[in-house]
N, C-alpha and C. Protein backbone atom coordinates (compact mmCIF):
# COMPACT_ATOMS: atom_id res chain seq x y z
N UNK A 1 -62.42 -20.01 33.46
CA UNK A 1 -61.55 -19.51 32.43
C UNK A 1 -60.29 -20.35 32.39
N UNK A 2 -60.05 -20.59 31.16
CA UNK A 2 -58.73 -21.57 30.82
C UNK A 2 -57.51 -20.48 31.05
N UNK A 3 -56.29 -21.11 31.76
CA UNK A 3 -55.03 -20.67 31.58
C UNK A 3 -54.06 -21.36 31.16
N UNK A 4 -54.61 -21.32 29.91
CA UNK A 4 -53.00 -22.08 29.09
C UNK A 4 -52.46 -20.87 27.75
N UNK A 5 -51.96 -21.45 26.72
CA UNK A 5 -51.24 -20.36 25.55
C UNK A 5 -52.40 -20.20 24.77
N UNK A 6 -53.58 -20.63 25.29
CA UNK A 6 -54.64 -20.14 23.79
C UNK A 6 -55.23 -18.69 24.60
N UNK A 7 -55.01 -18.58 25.86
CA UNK A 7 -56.17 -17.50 25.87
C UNK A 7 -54.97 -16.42 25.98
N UNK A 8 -55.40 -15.39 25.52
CA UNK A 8 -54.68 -14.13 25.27
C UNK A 8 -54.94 -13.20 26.54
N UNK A 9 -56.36 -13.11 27.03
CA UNK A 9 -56.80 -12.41 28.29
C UNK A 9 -55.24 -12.42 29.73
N UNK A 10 -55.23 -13.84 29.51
CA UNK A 10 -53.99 -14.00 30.89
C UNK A 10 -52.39 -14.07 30.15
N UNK A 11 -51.69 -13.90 29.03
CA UNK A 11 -50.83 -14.28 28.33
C UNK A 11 -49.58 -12.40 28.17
N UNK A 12 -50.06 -11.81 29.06
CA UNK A 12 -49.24 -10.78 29.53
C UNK A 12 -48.07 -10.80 29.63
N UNK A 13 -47.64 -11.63 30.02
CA UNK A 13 -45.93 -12.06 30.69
C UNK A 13 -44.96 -12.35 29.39
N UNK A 14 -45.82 -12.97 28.29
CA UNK A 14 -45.17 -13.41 27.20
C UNK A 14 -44.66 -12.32 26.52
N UNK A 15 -43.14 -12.24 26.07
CA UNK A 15 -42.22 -10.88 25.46
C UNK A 15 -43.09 -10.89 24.23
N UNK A 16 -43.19 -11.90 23.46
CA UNK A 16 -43.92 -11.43 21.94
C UNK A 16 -45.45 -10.94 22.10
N UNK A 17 -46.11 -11.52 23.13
CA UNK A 17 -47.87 -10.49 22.95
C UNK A 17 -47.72 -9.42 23.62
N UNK A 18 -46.42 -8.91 24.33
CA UNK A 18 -46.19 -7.93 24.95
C UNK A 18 -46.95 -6.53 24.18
N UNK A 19 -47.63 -5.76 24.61
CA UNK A 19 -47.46 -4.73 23.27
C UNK A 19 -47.25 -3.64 23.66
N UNK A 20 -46.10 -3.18 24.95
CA UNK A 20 -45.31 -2.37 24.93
C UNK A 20 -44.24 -2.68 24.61
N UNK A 21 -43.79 -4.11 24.79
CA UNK A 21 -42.43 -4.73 24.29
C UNK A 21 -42.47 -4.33 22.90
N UNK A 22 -42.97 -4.82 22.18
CA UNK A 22 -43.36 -4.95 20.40
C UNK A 22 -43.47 -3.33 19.75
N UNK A 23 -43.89 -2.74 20.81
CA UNK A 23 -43.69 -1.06 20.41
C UNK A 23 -42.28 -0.30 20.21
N UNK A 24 -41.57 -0.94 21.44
CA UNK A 24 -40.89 -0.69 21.68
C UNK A 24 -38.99 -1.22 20.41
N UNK A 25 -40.01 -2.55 20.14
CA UNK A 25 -38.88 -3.11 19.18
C UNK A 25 -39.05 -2.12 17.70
N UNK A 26 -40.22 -1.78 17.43
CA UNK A 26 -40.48 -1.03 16.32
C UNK A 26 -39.99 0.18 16.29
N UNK A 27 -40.14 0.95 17.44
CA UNK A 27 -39.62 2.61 17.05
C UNK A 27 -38.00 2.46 16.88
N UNK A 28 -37.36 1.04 17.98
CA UNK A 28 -35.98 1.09 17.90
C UNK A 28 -35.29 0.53 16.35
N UNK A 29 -35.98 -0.02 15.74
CA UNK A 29 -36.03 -0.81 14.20
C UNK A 29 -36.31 0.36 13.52
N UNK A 30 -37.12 1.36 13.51
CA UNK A 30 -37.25 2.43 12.54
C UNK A 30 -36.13 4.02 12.79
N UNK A 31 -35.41 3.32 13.64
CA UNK A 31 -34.69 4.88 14.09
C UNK A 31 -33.35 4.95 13.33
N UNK A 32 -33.03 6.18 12.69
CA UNK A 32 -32.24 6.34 12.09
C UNK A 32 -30.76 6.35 12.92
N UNK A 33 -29.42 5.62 12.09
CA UNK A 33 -28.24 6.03 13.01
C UNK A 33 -27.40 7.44 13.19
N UNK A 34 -27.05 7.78 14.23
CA UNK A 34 -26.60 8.79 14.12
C UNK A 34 -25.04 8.90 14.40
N UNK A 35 -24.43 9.37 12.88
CA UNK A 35 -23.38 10.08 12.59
C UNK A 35 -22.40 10.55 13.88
N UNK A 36 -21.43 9.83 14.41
CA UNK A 36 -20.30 10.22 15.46
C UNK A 36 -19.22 10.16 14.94
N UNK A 37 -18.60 11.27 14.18
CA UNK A 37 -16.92 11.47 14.07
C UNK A 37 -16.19 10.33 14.90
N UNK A 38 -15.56 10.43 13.97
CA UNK A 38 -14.19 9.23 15.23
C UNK A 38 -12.95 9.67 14.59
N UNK A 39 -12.85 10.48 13.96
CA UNK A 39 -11.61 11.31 13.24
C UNK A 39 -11.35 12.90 13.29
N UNK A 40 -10.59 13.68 13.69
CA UNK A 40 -10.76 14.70 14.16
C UNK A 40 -10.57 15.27 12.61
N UNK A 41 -11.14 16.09 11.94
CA UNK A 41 -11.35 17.02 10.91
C UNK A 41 -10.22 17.38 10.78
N UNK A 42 -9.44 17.40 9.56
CA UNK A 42 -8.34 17.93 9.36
C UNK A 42 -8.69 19.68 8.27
N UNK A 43 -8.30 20.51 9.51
CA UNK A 43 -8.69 21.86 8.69
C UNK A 43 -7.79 22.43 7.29
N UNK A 44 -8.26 23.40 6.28
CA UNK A 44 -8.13 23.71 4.96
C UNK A 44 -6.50 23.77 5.46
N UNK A 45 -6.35 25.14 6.66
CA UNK A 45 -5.15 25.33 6.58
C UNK A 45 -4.23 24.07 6.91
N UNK A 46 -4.39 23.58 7.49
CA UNK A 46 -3.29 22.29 7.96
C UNK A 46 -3.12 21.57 6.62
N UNK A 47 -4.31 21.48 5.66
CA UNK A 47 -3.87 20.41 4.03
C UNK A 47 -3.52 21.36 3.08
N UNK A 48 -2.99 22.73 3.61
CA UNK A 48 -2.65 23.79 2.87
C UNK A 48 -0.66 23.70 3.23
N UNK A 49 -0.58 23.63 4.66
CA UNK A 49 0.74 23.43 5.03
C UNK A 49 1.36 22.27 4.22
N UNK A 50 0.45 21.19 4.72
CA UNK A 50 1.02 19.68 4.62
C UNK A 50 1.36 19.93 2.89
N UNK A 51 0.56 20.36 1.81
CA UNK A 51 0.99 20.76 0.50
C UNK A 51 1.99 21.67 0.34
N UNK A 52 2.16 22.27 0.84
CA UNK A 52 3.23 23.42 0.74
C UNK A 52 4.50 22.50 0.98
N UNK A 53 4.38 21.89 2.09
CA UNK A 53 5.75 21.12 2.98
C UNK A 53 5.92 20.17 1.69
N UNK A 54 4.79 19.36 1.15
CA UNK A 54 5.38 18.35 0.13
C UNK A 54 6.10 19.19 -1.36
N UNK A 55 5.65 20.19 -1.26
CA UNK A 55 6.16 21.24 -2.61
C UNK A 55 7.37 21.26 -2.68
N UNK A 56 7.87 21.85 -1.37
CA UNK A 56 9.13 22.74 -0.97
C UNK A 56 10.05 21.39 -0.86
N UNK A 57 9.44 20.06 -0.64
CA UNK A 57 10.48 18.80 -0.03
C UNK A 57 10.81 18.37 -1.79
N UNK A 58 9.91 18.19 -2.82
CA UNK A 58 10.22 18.07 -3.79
C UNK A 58 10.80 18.95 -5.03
N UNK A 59 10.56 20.36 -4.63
CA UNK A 59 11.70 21.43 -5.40
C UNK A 59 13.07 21.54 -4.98
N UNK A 60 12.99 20.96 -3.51
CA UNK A 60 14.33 21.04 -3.23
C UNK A 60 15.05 19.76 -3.23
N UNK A 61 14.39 18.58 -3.67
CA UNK A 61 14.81 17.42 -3.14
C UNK A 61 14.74 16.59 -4.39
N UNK A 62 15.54 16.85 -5.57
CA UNK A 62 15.01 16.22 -6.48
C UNK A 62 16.80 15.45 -7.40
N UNK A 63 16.83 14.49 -6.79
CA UNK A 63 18.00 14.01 -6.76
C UNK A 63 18.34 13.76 -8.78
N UNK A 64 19.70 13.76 -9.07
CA UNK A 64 20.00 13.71 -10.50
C UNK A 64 20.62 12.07 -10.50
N UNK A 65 19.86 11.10 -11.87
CA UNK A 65 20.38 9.65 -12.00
C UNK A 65 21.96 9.87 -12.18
N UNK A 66 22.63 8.98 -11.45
CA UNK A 66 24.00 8.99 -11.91
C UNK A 66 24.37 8.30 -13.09
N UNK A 67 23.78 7.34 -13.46
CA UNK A 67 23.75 6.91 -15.00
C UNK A 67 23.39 7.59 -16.11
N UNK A 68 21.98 8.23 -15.84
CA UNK A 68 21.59 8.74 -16.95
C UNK A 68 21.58 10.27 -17.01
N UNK A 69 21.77 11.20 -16.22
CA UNK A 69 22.01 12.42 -15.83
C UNK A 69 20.81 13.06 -15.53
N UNK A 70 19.05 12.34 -15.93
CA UNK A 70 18.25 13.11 -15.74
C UNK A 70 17.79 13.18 -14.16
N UNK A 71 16.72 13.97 -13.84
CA UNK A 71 16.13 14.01 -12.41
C UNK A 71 14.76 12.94 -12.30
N UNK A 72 15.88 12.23 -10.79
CA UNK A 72 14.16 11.57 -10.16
C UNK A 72 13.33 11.72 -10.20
N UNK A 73 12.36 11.89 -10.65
CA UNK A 73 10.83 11.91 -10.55
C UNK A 73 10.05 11.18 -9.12
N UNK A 74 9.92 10.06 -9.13
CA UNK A 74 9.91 9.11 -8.26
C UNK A 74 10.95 8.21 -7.40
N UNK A 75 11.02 9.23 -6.23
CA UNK A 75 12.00 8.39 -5.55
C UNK A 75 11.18 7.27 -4.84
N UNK A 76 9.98 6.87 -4.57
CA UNK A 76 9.89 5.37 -4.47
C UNK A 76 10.07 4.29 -5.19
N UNK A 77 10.20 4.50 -6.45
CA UNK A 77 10.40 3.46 -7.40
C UNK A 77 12.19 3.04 -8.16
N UNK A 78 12.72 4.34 -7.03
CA UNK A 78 14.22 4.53 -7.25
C UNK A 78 15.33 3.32 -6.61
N UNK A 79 16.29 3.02 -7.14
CA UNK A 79 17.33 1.68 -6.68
C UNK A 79 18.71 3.17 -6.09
N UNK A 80 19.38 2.18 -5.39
CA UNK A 80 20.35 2.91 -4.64
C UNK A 80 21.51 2.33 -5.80
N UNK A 81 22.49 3.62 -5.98
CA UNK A 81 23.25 3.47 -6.54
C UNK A 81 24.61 3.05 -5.60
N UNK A 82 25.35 1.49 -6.07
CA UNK A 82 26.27 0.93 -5.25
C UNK A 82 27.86 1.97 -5.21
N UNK A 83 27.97 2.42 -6.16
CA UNK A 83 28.93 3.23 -6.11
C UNK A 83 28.70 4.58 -5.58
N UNK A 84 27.86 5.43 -6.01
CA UNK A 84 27.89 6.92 -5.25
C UNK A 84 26.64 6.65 -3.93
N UNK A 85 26.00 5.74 -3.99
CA UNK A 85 24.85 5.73 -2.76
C UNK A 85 23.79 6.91 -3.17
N UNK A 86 23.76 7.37 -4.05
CA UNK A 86 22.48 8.44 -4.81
C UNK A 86 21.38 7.30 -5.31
N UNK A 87 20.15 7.96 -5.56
CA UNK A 87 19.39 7.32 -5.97
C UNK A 87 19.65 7.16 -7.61
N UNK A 88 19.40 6.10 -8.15
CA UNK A 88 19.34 5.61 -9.76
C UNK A 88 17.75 5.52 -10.40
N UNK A 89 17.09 5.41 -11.16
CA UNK A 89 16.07 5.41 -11.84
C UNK A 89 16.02 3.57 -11.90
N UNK A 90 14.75 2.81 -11.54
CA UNK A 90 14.94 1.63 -11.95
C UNK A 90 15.44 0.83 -13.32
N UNK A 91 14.54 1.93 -14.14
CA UNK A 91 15.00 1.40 -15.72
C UNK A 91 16.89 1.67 -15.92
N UNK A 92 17.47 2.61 -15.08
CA UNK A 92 19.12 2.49 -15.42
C UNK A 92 19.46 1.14 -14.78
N UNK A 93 18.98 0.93 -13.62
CA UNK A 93 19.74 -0.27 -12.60
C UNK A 93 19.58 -1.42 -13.79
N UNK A 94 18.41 -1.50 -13.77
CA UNK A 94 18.12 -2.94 -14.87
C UNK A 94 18.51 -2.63 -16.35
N UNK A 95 19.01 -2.11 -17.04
CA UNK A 95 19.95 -1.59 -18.21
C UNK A 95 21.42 -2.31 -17.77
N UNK A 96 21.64 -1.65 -16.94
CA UNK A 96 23.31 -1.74 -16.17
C UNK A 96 23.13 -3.56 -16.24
N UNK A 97 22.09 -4.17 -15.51
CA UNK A 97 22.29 -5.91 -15.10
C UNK A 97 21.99 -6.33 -16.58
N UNK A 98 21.47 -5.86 -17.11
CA UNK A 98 21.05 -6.14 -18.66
C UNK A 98 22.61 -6.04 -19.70
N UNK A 99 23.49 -5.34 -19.54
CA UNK A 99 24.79 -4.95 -20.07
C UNK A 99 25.27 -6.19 -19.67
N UNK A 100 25.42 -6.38 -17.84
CA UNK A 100 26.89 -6.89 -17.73
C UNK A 100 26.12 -8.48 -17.42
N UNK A 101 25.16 -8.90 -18.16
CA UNK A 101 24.70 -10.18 -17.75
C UNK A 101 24.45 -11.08 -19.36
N UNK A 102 25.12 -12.14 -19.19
CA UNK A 102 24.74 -12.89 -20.84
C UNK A 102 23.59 -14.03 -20.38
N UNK A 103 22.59 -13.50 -21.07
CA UNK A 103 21.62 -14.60 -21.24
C UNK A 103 21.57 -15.61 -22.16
N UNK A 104 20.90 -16.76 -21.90
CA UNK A 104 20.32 -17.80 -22.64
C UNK A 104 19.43 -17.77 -23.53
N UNK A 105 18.74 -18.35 -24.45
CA UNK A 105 17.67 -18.74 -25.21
C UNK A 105 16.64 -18.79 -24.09
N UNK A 106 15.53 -18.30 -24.14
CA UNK A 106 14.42 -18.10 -23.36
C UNK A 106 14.76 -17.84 -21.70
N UNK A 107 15.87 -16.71 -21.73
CA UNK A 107 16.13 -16.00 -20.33
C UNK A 107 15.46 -14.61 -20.35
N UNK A 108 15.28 -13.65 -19.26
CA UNK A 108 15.11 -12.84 -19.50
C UNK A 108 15.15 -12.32 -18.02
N UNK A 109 15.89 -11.14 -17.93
CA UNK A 109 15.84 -10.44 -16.72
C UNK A 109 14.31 -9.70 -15.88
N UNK A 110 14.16 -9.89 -14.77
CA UNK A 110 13.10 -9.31 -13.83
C UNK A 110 13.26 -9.10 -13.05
N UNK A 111 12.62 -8.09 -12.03
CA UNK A 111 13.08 -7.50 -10.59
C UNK A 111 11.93 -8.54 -10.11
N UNK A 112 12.14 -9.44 -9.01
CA UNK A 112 11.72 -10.36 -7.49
C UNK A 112 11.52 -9.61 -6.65
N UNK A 113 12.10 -8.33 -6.08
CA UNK A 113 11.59 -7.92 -4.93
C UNK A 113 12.53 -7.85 -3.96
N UNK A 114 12.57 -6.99 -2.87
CA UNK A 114 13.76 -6.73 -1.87
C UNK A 114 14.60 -6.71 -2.30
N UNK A 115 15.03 -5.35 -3.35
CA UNK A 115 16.16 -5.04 -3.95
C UNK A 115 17.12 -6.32 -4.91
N UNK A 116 16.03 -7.41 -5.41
CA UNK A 116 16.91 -7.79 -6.07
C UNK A 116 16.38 -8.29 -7.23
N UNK A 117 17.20 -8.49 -8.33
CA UNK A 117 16.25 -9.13 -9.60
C UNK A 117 17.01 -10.86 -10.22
N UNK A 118 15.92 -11.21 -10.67
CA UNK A 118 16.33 -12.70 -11.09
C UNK A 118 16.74 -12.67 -12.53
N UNK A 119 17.26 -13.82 -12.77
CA UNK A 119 17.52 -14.29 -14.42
C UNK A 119 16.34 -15.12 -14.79
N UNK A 120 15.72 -14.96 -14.92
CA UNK A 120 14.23 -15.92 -15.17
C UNK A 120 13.99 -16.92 -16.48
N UNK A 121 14.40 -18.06 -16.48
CA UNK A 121 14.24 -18.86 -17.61
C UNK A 121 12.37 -19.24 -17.53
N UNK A 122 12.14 -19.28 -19.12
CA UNK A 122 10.95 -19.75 -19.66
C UNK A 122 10.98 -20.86 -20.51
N UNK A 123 10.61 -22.05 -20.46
CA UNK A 123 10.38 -23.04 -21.10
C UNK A 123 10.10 -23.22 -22.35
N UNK A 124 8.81 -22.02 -22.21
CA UNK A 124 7.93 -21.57 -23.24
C UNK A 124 7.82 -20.08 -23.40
N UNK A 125 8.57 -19.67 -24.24
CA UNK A 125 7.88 -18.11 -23.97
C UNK A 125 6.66 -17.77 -23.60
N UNK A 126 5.28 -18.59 -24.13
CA UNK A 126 4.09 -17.97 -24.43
C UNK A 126 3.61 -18.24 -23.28
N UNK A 127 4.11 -19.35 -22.10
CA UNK A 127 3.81 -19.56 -21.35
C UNK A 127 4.75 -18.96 -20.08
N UNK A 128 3.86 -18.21 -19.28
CA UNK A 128 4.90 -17.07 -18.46
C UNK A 128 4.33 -17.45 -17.16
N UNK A 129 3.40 -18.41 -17.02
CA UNK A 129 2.82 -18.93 -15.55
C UNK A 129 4.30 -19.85 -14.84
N UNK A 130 4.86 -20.43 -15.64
CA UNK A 130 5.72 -21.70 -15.46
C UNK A 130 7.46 -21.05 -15.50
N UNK A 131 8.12 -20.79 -15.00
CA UNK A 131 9.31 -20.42 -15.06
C UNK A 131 10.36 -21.00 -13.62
N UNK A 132 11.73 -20.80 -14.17
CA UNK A 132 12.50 -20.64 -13.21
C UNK A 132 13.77 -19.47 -12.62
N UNK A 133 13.85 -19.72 -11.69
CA UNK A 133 14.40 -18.66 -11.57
C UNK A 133 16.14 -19.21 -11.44
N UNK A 134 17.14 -18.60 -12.44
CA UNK A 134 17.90 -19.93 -12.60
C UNK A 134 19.30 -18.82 -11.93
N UNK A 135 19.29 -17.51 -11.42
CA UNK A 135 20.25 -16.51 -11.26
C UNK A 135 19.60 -15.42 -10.22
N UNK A 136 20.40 -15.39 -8.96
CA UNK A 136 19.29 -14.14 -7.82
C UNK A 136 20.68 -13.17 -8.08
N UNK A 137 20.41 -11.72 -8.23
CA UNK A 137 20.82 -10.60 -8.05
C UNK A 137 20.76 -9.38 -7.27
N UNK A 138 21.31 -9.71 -6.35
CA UNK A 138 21.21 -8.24 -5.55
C UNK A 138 21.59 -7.10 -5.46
N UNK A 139 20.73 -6.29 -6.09
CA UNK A 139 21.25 -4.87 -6.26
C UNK A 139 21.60 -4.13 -4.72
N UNK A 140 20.64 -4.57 -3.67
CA UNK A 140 21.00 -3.74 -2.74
C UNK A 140 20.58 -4.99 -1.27
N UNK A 141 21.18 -4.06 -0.44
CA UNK A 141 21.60 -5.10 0.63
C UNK A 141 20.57 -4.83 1.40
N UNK A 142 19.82 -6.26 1.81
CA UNK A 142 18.68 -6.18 2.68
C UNK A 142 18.40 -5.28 4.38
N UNK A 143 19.52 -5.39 4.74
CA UNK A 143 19.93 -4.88 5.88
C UNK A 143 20.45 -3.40 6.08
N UNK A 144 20.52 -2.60 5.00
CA UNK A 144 21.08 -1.33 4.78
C UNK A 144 20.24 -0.47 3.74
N UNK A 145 19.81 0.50 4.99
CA UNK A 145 18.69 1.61 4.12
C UNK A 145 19.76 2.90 3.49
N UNK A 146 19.34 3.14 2.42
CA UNK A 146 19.75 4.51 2.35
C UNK A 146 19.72 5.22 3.13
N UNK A 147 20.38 6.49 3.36
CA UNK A 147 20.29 7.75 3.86
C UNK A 147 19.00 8.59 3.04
N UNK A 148 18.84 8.59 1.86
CA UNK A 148 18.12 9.44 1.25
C UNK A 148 16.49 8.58 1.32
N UNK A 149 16.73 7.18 1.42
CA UNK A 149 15.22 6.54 0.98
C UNK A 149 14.83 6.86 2.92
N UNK A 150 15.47 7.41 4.31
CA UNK A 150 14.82 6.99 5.34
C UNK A 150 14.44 8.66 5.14
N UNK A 151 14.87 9.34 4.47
CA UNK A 151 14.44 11.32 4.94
C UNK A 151 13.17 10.89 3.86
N UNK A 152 13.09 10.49 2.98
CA UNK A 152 11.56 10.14 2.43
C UNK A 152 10.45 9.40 2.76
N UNK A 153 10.83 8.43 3.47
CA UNK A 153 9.72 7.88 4.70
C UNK A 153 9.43 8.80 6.07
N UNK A 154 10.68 9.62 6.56
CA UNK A 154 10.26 10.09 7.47
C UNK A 154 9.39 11.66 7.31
N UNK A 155 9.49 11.76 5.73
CA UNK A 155 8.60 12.89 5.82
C UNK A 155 7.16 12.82 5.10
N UNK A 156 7.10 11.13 4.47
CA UNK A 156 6.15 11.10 4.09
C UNK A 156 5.05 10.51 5.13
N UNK A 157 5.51 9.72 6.05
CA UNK A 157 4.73 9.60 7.71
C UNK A 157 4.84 10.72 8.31
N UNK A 158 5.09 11.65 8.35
CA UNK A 158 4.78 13.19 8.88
C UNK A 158 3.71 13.68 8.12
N UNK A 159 3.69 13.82 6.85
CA UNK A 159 2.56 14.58 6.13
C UNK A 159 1.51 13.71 6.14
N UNK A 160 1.37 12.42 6.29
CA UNK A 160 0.36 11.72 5.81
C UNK A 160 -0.32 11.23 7.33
């Protein structure tokens, strides 16, 4: 009797003619995964509190624009007012830089980001890929949080 890879009789040892190995790869290939939480269930009552708490923080917490007299809606999208330190509505802040700022022929005011907005020249109007930014404005100082914008982070990382 030959012992090389043609005869199958002596070829036992080999993992692929194995055919408990090969059984074994199949039931583990057909087995379904099973479902392990890795987040602890947050119960009705606790997203019953956490709503209540956001209710009660926004009936009571609903600051008035000092420019325009109406109420915040959104204090994330709110600018700090430099004179009273209350929150302002963005559309007043950029009104206000819009008043006390004289533009050019193809200028136009925009908020950049980290409390501040640019004078933005366009070349081309139609073309709005290509600009410069020819004036930086800082409404608010990088280094100095409100009082009112840190009680809104710290209660929106509590509820959330």
């Amino acid at each position: 009797m030959r012992h090389d890879r043609h005869n199958r009789k002596h070829n036992n040892g080999n993992w692929k003619n194995n055919r408990h190995s090969h059984d074994n790869h199949n039931q583990q290939k057909n087995a379904k995964p099973v479902f392990k939480p890795t987040i602890k269930a947050v119960s009705e009552e606790q997203i019953r509190e956490n709503e209540e708490a956001i209710r009660i923080f926004k009936s009571s917490n609903q600051p008035v624009c000092p420019v325009c007299g109406e109420v915040i809606r959104d204090l994330s999208s709110a600018f700090n007012d430099e004179k009273s330190g209350a929150p302002l509505h963005f559309d007043c802040a950029l009104s206000q830089i819009q008043k006390n700022t004289k533009l050019e022929e193809g200028e136009k005011i925009a908020y950049i980001g980290q409390g501040r907005f640019g004078v933005i020249y366009f070349a081309n109007v139609h073309d709005t890929k290509h600009f410069q930014i020819r004036k930086i404005i800082d409404w608010e100082e990088k280094d100095k949080k409100p009082e009112w914008r840190d009680q809104m982070s710290e209660l929106y990382s509590k509820v959330r």
